[in-house]
PDB file of N, CA and C in Angstrom:
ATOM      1  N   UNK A   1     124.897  43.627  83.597  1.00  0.00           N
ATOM      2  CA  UNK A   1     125.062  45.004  83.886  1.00  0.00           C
ATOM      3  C   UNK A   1     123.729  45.727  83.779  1.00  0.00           C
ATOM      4  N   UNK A   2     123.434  46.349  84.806  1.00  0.00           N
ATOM      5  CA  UNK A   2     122.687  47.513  84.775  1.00  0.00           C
ATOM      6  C   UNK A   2     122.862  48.924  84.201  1.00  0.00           C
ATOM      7  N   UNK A   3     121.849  49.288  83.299  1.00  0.00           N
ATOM      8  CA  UNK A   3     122.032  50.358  82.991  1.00  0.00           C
ATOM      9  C   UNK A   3     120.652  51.237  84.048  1.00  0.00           C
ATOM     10  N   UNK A   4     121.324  52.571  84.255  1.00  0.00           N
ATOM     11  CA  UNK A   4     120.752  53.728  84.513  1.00  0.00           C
ATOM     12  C   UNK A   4     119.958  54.570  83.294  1.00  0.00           C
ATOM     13  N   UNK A   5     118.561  54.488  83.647  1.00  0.00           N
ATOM     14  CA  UNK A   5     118.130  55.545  82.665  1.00  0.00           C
ATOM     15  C   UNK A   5     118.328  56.457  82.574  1.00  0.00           C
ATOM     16  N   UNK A   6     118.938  57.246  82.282  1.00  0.00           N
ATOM     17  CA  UNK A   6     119.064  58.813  81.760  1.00  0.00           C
ATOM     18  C   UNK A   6     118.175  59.897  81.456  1.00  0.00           C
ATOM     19  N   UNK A   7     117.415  60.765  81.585  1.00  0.00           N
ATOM     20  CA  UNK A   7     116.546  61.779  80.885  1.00  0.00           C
ATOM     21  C   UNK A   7     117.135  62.119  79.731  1.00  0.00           C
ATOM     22  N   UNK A   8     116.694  62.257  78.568  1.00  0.00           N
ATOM     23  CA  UNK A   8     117.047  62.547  77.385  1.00  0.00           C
ATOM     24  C   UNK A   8     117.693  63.900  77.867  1.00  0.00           C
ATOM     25  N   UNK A   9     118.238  64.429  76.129  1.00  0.00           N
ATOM     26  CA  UNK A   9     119.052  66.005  76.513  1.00  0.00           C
ATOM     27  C   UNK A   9     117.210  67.038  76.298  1.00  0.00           C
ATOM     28  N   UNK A  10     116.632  66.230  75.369  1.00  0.00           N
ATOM     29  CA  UNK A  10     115.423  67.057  75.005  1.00  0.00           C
ATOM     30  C   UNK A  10     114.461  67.165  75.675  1.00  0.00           C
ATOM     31  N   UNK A  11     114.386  66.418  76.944  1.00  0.00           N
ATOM     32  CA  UNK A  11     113.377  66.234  77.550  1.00  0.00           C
ATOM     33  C   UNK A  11     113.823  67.171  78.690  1.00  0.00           C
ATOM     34  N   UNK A  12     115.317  67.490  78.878  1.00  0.00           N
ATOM     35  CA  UNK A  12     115.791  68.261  79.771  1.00  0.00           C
ATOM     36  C   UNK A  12     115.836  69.571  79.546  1.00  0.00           C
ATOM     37  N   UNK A  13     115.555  69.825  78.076  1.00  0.00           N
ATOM     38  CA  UNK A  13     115.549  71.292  77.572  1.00  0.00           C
ATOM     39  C   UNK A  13     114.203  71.650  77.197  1.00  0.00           C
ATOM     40  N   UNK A  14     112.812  70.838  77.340  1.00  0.00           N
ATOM     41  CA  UNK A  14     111.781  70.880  77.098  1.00  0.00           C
ATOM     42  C   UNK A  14     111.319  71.706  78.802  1.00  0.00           C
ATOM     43  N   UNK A  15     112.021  71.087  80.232  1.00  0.00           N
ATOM     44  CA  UNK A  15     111.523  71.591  81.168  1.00  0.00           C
ATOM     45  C   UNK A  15     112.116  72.449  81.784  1.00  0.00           C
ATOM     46  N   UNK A  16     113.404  72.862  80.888  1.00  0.00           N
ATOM     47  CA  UNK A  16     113.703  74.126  81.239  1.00  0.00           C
ATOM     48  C   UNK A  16     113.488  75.246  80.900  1.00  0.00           C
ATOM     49  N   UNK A  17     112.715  75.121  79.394  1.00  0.00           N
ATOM     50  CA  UNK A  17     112.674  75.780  78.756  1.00  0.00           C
ATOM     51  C   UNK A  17     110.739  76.411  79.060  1.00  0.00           C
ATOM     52  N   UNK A  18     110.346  75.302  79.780  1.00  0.00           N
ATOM     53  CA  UNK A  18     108.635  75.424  80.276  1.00  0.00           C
ATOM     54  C   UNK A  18     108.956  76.132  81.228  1.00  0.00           C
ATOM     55  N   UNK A  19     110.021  76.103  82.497  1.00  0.00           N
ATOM     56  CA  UNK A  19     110.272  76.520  83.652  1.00  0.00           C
ATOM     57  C   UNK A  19     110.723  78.293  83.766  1.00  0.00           C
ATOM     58  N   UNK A  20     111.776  78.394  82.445  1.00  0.00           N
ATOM     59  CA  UNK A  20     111.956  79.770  82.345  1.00  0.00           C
ATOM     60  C   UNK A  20     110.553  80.507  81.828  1.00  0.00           C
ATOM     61  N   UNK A  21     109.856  80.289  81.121  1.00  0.00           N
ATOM     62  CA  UNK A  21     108.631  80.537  80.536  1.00  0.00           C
ATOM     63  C   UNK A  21     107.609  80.920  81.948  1.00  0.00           C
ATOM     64  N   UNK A  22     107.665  79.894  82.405  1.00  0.00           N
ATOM     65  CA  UNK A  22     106.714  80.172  83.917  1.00  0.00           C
ATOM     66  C   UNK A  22     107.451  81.148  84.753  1.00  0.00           C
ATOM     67  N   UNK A  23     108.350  81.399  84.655  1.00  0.00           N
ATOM     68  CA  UNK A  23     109.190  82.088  85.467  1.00  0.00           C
ATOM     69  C   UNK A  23     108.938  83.489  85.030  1.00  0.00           C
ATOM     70  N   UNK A  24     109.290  83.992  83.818  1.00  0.00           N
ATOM     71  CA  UNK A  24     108.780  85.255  83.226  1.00  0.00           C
ATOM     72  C   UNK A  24     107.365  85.485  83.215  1.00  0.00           C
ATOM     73  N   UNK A  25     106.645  84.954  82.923  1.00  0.00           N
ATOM     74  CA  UNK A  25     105.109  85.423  83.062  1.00  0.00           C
ATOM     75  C   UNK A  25     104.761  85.346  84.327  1.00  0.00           C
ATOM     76  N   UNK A  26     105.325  84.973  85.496  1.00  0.00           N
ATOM     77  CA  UNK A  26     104.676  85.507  86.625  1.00  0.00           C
ATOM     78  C   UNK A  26     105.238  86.635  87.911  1.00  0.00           C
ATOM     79  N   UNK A  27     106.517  86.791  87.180  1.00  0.00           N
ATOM     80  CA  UNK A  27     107.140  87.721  86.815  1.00  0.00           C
ATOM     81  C   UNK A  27     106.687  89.063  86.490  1.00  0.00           C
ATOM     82  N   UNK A  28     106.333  88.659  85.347  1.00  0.00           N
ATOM     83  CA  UNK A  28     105.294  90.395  84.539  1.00  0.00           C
ATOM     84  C   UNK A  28     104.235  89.940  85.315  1.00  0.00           C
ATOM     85  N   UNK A  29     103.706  88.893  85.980  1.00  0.00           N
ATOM     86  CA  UNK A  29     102.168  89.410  86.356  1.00  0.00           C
ATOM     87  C   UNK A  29     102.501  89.853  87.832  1.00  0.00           C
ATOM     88  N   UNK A  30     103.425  89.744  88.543  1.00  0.00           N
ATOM     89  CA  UNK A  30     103.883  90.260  89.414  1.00  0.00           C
ATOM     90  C   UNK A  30     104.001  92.018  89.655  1.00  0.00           C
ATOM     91  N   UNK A  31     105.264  92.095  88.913  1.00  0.00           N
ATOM     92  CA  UNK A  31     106.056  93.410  89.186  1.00  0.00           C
ATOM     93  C   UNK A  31     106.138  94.164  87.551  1.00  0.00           C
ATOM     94  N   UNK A  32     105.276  93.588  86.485  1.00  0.00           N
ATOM     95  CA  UNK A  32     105.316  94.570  85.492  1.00  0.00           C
ATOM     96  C   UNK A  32     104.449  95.647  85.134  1.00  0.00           C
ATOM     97  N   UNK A  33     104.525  96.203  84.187  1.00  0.00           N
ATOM     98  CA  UNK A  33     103.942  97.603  83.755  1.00  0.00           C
ATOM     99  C   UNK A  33     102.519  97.038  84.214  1.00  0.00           C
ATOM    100  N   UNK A  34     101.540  95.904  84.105  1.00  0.00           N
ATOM    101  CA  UNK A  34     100.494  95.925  84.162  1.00  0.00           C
ATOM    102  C   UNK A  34     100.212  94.511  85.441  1.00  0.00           C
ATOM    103  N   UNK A  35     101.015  94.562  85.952  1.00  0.00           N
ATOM    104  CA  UNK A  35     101.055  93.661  87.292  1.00  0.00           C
ATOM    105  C   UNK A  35     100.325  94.511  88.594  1.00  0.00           C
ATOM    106  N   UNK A  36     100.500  93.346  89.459  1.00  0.00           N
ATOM    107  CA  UNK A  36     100.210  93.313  90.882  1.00  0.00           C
ATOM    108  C   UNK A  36     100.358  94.895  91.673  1.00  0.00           C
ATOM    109  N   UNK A  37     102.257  94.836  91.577  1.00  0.00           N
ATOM    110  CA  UNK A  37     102.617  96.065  92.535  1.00  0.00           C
ATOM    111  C   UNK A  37     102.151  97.564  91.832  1.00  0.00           C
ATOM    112  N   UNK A  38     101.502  97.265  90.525  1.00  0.00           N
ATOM    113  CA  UNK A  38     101.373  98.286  89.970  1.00  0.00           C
ATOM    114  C   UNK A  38      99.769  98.702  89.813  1.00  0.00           C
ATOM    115  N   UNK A  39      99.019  97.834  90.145  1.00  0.00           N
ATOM    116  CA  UNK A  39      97.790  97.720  90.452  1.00  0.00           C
ATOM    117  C   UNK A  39      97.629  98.360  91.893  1.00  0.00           C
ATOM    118  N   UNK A  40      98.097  97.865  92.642  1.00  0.00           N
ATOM    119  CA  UNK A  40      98.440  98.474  93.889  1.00  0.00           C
ATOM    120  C   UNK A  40      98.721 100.080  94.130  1.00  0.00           C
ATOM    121  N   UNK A  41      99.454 100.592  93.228  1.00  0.00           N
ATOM    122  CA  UNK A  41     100.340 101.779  93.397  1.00  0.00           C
ATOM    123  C   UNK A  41      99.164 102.509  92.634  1.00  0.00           C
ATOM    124  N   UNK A  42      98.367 102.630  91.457  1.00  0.00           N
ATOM    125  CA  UNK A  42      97.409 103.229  90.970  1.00  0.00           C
ATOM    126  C   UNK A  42      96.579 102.958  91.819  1.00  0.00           C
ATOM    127  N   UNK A  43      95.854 102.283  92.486  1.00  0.00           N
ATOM    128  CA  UNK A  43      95.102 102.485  93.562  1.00  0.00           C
ATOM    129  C   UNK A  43      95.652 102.966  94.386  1.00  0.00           C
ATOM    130  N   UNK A  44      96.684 103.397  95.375  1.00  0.00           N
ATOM    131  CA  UNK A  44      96.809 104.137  96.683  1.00  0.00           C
ATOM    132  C   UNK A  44      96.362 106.034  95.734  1.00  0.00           C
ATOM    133  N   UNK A  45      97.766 105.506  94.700  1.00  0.00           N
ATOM    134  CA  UNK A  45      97.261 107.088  93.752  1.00  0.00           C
ATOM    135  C   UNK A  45      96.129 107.496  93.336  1.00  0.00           C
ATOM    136  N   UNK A  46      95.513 106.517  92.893  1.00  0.00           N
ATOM    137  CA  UNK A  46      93.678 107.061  92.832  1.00  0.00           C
ATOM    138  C   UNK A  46      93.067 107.559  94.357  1.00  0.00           C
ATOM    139  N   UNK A  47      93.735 106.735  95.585  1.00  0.00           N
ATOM    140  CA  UNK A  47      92.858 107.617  96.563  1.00  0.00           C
ATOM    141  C   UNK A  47      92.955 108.905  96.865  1.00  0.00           C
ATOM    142  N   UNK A  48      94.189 108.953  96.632  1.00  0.00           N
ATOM    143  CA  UNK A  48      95.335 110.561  97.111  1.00  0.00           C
ATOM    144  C   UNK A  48      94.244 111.230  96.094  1.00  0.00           C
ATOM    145  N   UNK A  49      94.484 110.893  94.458  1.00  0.00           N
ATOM    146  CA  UNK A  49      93.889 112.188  93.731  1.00  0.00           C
ATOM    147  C   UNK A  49      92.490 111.926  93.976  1.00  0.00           C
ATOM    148  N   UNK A  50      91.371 111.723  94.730  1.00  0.00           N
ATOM    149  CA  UNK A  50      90.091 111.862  95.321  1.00  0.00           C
ATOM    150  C   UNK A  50      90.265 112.410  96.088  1.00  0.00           C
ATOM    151  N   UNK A  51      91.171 112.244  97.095  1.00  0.00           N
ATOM    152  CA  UNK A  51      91.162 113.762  98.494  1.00  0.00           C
ATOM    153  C   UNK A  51      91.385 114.627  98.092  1.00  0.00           C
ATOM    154  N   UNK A  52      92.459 114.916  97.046  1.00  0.00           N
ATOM    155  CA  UNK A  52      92.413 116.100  96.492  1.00  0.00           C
ATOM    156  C   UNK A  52      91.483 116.640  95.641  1.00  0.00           C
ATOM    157  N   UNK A  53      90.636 116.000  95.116  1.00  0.00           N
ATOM    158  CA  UNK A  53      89.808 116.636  94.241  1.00  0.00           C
ATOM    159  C   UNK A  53      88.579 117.034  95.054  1.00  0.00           C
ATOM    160  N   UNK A  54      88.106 116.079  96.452  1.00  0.00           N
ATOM    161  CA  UNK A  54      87.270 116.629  97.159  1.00  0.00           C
ATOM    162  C   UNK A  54      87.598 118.173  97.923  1.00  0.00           C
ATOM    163  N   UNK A  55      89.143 117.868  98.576  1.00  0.00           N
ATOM    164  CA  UNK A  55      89.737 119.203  99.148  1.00  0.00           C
ATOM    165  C   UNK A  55      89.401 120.135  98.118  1.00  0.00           C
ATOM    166  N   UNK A  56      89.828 120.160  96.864  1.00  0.00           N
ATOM    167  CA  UNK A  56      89.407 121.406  95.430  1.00  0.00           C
ATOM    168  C   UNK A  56      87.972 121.777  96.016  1.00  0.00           C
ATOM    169  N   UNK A  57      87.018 120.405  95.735  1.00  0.00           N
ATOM    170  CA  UNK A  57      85.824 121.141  95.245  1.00  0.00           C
ATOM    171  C   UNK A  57      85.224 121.584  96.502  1.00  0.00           C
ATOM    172  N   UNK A  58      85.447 121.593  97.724  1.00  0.00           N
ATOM    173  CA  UNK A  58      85.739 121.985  99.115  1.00  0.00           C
ATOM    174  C   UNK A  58      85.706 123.876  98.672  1.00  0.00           C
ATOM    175  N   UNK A  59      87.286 124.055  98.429  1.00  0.00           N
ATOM    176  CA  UNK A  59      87.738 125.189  98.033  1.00  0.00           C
ATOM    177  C   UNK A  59      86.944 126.168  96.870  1.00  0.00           C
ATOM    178  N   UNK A  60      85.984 125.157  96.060  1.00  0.00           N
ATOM    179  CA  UNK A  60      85.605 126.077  95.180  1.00  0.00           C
ATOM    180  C   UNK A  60      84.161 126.457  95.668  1.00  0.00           C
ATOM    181  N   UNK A  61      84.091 125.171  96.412  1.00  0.00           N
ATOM    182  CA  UNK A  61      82.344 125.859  96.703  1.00  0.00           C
ATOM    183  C   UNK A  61      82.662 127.278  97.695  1.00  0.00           C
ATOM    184  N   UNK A  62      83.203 127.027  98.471  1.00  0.00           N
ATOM    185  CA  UNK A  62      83.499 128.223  99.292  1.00  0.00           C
ATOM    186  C   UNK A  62      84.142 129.424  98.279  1.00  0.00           C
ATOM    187  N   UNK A  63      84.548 129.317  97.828  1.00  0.00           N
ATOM    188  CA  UNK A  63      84.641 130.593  97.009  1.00  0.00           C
ATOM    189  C   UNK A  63      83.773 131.134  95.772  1.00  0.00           C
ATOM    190  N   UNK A  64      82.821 130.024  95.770  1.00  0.00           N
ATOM    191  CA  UNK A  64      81.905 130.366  95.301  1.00  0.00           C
ATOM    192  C   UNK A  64      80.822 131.143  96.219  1.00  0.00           C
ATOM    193  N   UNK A  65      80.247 131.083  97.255  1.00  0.00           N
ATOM    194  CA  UNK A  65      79.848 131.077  97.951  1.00  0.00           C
ATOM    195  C   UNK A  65      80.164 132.689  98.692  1.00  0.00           C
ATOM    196  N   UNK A  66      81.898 132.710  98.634  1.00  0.00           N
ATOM    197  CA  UNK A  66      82.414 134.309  99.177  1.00  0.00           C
ATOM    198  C   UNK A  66      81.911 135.648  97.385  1.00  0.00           C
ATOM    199  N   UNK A  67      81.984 134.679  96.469  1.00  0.00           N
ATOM    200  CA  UNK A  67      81.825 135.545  95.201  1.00  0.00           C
ATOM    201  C   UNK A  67      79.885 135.632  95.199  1.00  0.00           C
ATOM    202  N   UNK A  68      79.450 134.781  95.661  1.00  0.00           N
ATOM    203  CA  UNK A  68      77.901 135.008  95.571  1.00  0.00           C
ATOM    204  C   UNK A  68      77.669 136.314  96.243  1.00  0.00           C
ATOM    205  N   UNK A  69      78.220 136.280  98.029  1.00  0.00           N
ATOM    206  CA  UNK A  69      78.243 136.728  98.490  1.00  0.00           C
ATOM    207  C   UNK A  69      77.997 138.644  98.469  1.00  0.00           C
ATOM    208  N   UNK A  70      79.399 138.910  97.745  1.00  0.00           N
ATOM    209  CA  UNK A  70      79.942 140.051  96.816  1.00  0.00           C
ATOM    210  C   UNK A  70      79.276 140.030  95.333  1.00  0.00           C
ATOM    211  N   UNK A  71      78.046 139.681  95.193  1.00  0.00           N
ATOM    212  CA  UNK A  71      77.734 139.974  93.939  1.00  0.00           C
ATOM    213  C   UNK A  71      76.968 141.207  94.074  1.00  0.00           C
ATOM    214  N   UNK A  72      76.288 141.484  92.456  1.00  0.00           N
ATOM    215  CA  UNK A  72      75.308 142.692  92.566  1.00  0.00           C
ATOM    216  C   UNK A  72      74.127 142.397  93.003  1.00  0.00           C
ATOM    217  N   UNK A  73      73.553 141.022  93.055  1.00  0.00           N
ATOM    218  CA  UNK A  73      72.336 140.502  93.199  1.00  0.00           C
ATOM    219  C   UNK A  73      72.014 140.696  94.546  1.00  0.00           C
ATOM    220  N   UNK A  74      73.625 140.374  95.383  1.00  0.00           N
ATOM    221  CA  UNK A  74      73.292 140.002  96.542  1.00  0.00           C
ATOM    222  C   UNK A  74      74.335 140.447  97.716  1.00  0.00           C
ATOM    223  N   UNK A  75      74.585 141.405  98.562  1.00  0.00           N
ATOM    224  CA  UNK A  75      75.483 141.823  98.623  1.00  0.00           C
ATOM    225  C   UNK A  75      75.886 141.689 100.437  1.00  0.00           C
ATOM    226  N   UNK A  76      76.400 140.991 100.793  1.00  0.00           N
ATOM    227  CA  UNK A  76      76.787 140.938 102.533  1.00  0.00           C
ATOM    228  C   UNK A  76      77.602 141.776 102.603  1.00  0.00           C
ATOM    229  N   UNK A  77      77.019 143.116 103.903  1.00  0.00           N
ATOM    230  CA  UNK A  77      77.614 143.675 104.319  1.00  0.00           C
ATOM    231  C   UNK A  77      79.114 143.754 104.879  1.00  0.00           C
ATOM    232  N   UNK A  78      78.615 142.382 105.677  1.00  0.00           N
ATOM    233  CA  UNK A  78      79.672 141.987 106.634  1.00  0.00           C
ATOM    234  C   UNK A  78      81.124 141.480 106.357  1.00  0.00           C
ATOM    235  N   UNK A  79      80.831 140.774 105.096  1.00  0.00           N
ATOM    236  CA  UNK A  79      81.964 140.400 104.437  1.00  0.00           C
ATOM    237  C   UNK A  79      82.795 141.248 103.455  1.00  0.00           C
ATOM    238  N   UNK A  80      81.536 142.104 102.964  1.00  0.00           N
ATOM    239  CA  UNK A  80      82.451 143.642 102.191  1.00  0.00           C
ATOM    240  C   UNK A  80      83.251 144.483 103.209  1.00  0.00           C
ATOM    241  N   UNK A  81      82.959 144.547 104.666  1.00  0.00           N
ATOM    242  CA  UNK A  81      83.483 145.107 105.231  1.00  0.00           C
ATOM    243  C   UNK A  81      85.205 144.520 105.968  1.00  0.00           C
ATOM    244  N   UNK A  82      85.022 142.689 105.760  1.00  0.00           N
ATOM    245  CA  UNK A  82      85.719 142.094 106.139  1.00  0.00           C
ATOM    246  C   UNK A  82      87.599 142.416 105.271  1.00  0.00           C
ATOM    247  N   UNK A  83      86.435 142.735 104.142  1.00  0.00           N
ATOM    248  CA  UNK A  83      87.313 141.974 102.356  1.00  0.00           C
ATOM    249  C   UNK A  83      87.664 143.716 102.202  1.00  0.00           C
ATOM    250  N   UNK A  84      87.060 144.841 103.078  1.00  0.00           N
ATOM    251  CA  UNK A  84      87.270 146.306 102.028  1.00  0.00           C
ATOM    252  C   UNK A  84      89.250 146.524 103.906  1.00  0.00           C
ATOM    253  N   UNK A  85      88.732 145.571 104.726  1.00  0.00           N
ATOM    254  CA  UNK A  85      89.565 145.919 106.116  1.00  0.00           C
ATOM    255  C   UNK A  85      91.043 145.021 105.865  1.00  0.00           C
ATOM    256  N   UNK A  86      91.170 144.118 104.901  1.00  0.00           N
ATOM    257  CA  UNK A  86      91.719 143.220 104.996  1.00  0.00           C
ATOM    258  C   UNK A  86      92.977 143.430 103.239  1.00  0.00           C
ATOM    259  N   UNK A  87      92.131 143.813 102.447  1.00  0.00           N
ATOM    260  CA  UNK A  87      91.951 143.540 101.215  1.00  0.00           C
ATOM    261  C   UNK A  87      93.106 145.373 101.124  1.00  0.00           C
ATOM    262  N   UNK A  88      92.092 145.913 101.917  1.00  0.00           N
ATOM    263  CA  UNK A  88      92.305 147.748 101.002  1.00  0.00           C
ATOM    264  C   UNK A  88      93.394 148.121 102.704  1.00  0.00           C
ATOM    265  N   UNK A  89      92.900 147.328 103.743  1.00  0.00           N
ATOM    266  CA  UNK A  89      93.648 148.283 105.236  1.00  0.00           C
ATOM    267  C   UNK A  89      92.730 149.549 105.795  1.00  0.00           C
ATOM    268  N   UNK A  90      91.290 149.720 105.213  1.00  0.00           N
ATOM    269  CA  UNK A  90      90.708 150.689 105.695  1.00  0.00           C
ATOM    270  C   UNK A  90      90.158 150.090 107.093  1.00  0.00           C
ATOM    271  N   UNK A  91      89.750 151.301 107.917  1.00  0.00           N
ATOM    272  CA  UNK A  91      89.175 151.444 108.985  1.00  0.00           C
ATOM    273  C   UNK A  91      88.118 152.887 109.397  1.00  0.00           C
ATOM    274  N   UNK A  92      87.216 152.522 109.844  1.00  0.00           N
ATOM    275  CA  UNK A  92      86.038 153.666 110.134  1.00  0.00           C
ATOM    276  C   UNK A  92      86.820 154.364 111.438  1.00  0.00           C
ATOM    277  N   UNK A  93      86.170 155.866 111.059  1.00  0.00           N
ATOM    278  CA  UNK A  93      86.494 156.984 112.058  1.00  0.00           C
ATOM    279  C   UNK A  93      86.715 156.419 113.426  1.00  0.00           C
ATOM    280  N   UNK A  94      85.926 155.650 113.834  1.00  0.00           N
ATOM    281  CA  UNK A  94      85.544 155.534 115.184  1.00  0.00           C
ATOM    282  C   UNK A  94      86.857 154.411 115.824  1.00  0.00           C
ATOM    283  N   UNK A  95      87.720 153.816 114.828  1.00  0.00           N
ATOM    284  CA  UNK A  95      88.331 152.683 115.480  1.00  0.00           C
ATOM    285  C   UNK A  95      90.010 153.518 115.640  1.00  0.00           C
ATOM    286  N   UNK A  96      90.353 152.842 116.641  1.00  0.00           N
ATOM    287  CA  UNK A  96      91.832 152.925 116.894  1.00  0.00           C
ATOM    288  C   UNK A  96      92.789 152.067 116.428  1.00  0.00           C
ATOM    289  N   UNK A  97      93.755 151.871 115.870  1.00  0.00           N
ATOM    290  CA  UNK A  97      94.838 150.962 115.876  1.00  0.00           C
ATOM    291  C   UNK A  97      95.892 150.808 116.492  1.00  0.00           C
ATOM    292  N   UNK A  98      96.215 149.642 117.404  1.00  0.00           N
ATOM    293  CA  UNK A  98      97.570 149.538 117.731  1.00  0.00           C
ATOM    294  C   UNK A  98      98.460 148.935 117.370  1.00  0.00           C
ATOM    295  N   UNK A  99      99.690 149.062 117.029  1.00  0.00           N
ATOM    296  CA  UNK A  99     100.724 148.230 116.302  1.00  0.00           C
ATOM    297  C   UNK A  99     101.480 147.875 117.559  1.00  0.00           C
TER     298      UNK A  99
END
Protein backbone atom coordinates (compact mmCIF):
# COMPACT_ATOMS: atom_id res chain seq x y z
CA UNK A 1 0.00 0.00 0.00
CA UNK A 2 0.76 3.39 -0.82
CA UNK A 3 0.52 6.06 1.30
CA UNK A 4 -0.19 9.75 0.22
CA UNK A 5 1.74 12.41 1.88
CA UNK A 6 -0.28 14.79 3.51
CA UNK A 7 0.83 18.50 4.45
CA UNK A 8 0.90 18.67 8.07
CA UNK A 9 -2.13 20.72 9.89
CA UNK A 10 0.92 23.20 10.90
CA UNK A 11 2.45 23.63 7.93
CA UNK A 12 -1.06 24.48 6.57
CA UNK A 13 -1.64 27.09 9.21
CA UNK A 14 1.92 28.44 8.93
CA UNK A 15 0.87 29.51 5.08
CA UNK A 16 -2.15 30.75 5.85
CA UNK A 17 -1.38 32.48 8.37
CA UNK A 18 1.92 34.16 6.13
CA UNK A 19 -0.78 34.64 3.35
CA UNK A 20 -3.34 36.62 5.50
CA UNK A 21 -0.36 38.70 6.80
CA UNK A 22 0.66 39.54 3.13
CA UNK A 23 -2.70 40.21 2.41
CA UNK A 24 -3.18 43.01 5.08
CA UNK A 25 -0.02 44.85 4.63
CA UNK A 26 -0.54 45.41 1.12
CA UNK A 27 -3.68 46.24 1.77
CA UNK A 28 -2.70 49.27 4.13
CA UNK A 29 0.01 49.99 1.65
CA UNK A 30 -2.58 50.20 -0.86
CA UNK A 31 -5.78 51.95 0.32
CA UNK A 32 -4.76 53.02 3.97
CA UNK A 33 -4.46 56.19 5.96
CA UNK A 34 -0.84 56.34 4.66
CA UNK A 35 -1.09 54.34 1.32
CA UNK A 36 -1.07 54.71 -2.37
CA UNK A 37 -4.75 56.16 -3.04
CA UNK A 38 -4.02 58.49 -0.38
CA UNK A 39 -0.78 59.69 -1.58
CA UNK A 40 -2.49 60.33 -4.65
CA UNK A 41 -5.46 62.33 -3.24
CA UNK A 42 -2.96 64.77 -1.15
CA UNK A 43 -1.26 65.39 -4.19
CA UNK A 44 -4.20 66.31 -6.61
CA UNK A 45 -5.17 68.47 -3.16
CA UNK A 46 -1.83 70.03 -2.91
CA UNK A 47 -2.25 71.20 -6.56
CA UNK A 48 -5.81 72.70 -6.12
CA UNK A 49 -4.46 74.53 -2.81
CA UNK A 50 -1.40 76.13 -5.07
CA UNK A 51 -3.91 77.57 -7.61
CA UNK A 52 -5.53 78.89 -5.03
CA UNK A 53 -2.96 80.39 -3.21
CA UNK A 54 -1.46 81.80 -6.48
CA UNK A 55 -5.19 83.08 -7.51
CA UNK A 56 -4.97 84.88 -3.57
CA UNK A 57 -1.70 86.29 -4.07
CA UNK A 58 -2.92 87.39 -7.67
CA UNK A 59 -5.79 89.20 -5.69
CA UNK A 60 -3.64 90.74 -3.15
CA UNK A 61 -1.08 92.19 -5.23
CA UNK A 62 -3.73 93.95 -7.11
CA UNK A 63 -5.20 95.32 -4.27
CA UNK A 64 -2.32 96.25 -3.14
CA UNK A 65 -1.47 98.05 -5.93
CA UNK A 66 -5.40 99.81 -6.08
CA UNK A 67 -4.47 100.85 -2.11
CA UNK A 68 -0.92 102.22 -3.26
CA UNK A 69 -2.66 103.82 -5.71
CA UNK A 70 -5.18 105.83 -3.19
CA UNK A 71 -2.54 106.55 -0.81
CA UNK A 72 -1.28 109.96 0.59
CA UNK A 73 2.10 109.46 -0.94
CA UNK A 74 0.68 108.85 -4.10
CA UNK A 75 -2.51 109.61 -5.40
CA UNK A 76 -4.19 108.54 -9.11
CA UNK A 77 -6.53 110.72 -10.20
CA UNK A 78 -8.14 108.46 -12.38
CA UNK A 79 -8.91 105.82 -10.14
CA UNK A 80 -10.20 108.27 -7.29
CA UNK A 81 -12.46 109.33 -9.79
CA UNK A 82 -13.31 105.71 -10.82
CA UNK A 83 -13.74 104.56 -6.90
CA UNK A 84 -15.51 108.38 -5.80
CA UNK A 85 -18.31 107.30 -9.43
CA UNK A 86 -18.74 103.83 -8.45
CA UNK A 87 -18.18 103.70 -4.70
CA UNK A 88 -20.26 107.23 -3.66
CA UNK A 89 -22.67 107.42 -7.43
CA UNK A 90 -21.27 110.95 -7.95
CA UNK A 91 -21.06 112.59 -11.27
CA UNK A 92 -19.57 116.10 -12.53
CA UNK A 93 -21.87 118.97 -13.71
CA UNK A 94 -21.16 118.39 -17.16
CA UNK A 95 -22.42 114.60 -17.47
CA UNK A 96 -25.90 113.31 -18.18
CA UNK A 97 -27.42 110.10 -17.03
CA UNK A 98 -29.61 107.73 -18.60
CA UNK A 99 -31.44 105.00 -16.90
Amino acid sequence: MTRTKRPKFGVLLFFAAAFLLSAHFTFAAVQGDYGLFRLVEISAQARTLEHDLMQLQAQIATMENLTHRLSDNYLDLDLLDQQARSVLGLLRADEIVIR
